[in-house]
Protein backbone atom coordinates (compact mmCIF):
# COMPACT_ATOMS: atom_id res chain seq x y z
CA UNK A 1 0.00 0.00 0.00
CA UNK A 2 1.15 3.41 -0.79
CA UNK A 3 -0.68 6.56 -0.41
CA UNK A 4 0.70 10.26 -0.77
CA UNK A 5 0.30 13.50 0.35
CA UNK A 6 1.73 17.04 0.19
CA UNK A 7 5.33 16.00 -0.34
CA UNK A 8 5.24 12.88 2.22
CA UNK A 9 3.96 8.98 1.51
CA UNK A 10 2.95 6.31 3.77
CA UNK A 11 4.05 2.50 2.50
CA UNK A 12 3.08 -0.43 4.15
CA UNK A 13 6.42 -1.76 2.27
CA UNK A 14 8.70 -3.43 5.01
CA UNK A 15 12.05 -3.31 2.79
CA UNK A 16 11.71 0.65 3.24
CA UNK A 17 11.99 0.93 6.82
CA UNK A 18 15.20 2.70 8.29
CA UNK A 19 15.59 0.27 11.59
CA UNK A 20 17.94 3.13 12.34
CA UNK A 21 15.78 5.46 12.55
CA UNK A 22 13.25 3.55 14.56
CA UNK A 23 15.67 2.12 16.76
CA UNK A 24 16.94 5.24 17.95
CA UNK A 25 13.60 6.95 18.42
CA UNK A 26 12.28 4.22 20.34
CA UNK A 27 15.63 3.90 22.55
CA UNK A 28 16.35 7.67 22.86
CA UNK A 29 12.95 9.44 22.21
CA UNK A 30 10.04 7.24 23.51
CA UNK A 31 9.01 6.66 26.85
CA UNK A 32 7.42 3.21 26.00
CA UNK A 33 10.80 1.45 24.34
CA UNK A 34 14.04 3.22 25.65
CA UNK A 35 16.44 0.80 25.96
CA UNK A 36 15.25 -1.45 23.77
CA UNK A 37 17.49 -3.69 22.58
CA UNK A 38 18.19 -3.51 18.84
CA UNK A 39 17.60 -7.06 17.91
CA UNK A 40 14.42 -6.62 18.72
CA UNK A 41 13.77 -4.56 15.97
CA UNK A 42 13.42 -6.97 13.20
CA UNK A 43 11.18 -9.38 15.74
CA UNK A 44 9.02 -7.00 15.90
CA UNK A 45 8.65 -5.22 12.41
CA UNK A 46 8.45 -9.43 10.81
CA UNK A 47 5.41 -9.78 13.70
CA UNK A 48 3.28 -6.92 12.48
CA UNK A 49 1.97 -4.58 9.90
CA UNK A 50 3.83 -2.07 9.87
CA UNK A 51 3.59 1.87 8.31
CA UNK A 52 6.49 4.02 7.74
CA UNK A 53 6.18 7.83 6.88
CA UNK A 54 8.38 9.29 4.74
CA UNK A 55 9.07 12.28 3.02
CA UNK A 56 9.98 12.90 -0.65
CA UNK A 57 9.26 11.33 -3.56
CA UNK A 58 8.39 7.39 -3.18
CA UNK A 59 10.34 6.97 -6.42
CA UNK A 60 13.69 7.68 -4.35
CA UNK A 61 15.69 4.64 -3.87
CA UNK A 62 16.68 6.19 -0.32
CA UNK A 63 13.71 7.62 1.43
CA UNK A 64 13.93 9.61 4.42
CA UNK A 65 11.63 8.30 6.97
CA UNK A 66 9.94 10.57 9.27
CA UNK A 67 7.96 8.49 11.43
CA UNK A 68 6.49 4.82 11.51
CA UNK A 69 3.63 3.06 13.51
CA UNK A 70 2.96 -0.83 13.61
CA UNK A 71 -0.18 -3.06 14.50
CA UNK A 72 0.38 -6.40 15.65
CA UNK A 73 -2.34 -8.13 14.49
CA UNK A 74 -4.30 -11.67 13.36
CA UNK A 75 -5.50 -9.73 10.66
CA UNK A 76 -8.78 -10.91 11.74
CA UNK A 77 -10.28 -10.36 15.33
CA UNK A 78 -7.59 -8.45 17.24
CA UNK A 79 -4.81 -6.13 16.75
CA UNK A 80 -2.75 -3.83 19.22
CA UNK A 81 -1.26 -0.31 17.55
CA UNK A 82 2.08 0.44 18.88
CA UNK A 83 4.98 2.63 18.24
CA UNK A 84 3.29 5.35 16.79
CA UNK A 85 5.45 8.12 16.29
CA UNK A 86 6.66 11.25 13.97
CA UNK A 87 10.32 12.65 14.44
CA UNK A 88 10.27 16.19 16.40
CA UNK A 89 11.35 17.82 13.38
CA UNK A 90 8.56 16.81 11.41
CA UNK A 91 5.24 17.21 13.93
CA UNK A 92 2.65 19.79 13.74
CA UNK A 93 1.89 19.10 9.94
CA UNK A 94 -0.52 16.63 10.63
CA UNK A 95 1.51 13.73 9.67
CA UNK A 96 0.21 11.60 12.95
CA UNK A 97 -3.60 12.30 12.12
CA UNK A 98 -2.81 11.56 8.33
CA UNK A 99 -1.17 8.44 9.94
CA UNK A 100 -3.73 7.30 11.89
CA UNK A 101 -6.26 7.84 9.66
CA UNK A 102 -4.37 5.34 7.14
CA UNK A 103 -3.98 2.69 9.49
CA UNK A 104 -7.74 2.84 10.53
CA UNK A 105 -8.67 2.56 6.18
CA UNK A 106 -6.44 -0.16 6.00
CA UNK A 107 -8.42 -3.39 4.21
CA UNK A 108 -6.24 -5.79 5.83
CA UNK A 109 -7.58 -4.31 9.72
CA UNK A 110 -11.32 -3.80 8.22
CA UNK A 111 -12.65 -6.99 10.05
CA UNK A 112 -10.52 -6.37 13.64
CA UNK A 113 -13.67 -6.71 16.74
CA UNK A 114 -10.87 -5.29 19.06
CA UNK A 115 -8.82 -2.80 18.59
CA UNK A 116 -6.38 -1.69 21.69
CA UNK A 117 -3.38 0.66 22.32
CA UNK A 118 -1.35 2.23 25.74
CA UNK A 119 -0.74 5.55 25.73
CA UNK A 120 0.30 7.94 28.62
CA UNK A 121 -0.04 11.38 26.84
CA UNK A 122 -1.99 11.11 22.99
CA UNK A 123 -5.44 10.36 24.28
CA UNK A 124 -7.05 13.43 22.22
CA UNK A 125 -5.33 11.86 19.00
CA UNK A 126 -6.76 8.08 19.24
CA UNK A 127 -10.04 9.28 20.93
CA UNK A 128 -10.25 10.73 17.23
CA UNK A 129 -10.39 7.72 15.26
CA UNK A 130 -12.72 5.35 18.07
CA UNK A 131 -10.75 4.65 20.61
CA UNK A 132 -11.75 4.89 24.74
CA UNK A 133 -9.89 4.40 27.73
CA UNK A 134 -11.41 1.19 28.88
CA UNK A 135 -12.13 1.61 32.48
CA UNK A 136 -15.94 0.46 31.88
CA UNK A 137 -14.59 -2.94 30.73
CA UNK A 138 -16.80 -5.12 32.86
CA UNK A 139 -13.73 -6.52 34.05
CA UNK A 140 -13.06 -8.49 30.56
CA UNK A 141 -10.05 -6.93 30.22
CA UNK A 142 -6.89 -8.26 31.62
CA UNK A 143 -3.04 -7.82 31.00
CA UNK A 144 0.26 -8.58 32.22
CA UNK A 145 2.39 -4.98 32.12
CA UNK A 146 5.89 -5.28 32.21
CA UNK A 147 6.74 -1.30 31.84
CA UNK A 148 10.58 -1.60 32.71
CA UNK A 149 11.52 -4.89 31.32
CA UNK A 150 14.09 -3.47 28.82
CA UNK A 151 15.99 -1.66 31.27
CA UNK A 152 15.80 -4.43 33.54
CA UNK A 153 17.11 -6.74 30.71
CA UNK A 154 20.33 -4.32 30.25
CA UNK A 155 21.14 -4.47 33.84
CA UNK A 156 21.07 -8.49 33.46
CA UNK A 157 23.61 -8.42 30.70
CA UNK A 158 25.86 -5.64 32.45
């Protein structure tokens, strides 16, 4: 899948995504994934569907990405976005609506009952496209959080 807009393109094309790039947002930038370890990277981008954002021309050979967001995902019943994010450089353009509103239009999610994320801090952005904090759950809801396992996993290896 490849859609444009105003100078940037979204691809569903895993061969175009800078690991770089998403590496060192998610280790530096993110409060979700720092310290990730970098092997992880491929795991994670083979496990899901995955979007990248880049800008320029989608004929380039060597696209500069600008931001990426994955959904891990039976392709059926369930999926879980994660990752979502746009460089610093490159917010306020609406690149993370534009984003979000590709993943939701995506065929391959069209039949997905449930549909979950975490988030600490982009609550107005998701409540956009559907989603609700999920407090009124009627206790069907359950999860196992791990929130500093990758930290935790450097201090092993240390």
């Amino acid at each position: 899948m490849l859609v444009e807009q105003n100078g940037y393109y979204i691809s569903t094309n895993k061969e175009l995504l800078n690991r770089e790039v998403i590496y060192n947002f998610l280790d530096k930038d993110s409060y979700w994934a720092n310290e990730i370890p970098y092997e992880y990277i491929d795991r994670f981008i083979k496990g899901s569907f995955c979007f990248g954002v880049y800008k320029g021309n989608p004929e380039e050979s060597d696209p500069t990405q600008v931001g990426f967001a994955r959904v891990v995902s039976d392709g059926v019943t369930f999926a879980y976005l994660a990752d979502v994010f746009i460089l610093p450089e490159y917010r306020k353009q609406g690149l993370s609506k534009w984003l979000m509103e590709v993943i939701m239009g995506y065929e391959k999610l069209s039949t997905v009952r449930t549909f979950m994320l975490k988030t600490r801090d982009a609550h107005n952005l998701y409540r956009k496209y559907g989603f609700e904090v999920i407090d009124n759950s009627k206790n069907r809801f359950m999860a196992i959080l791990k929130d500093n396992l990758y930290r935790n996993l450097k201090k092993i290896k240390e």
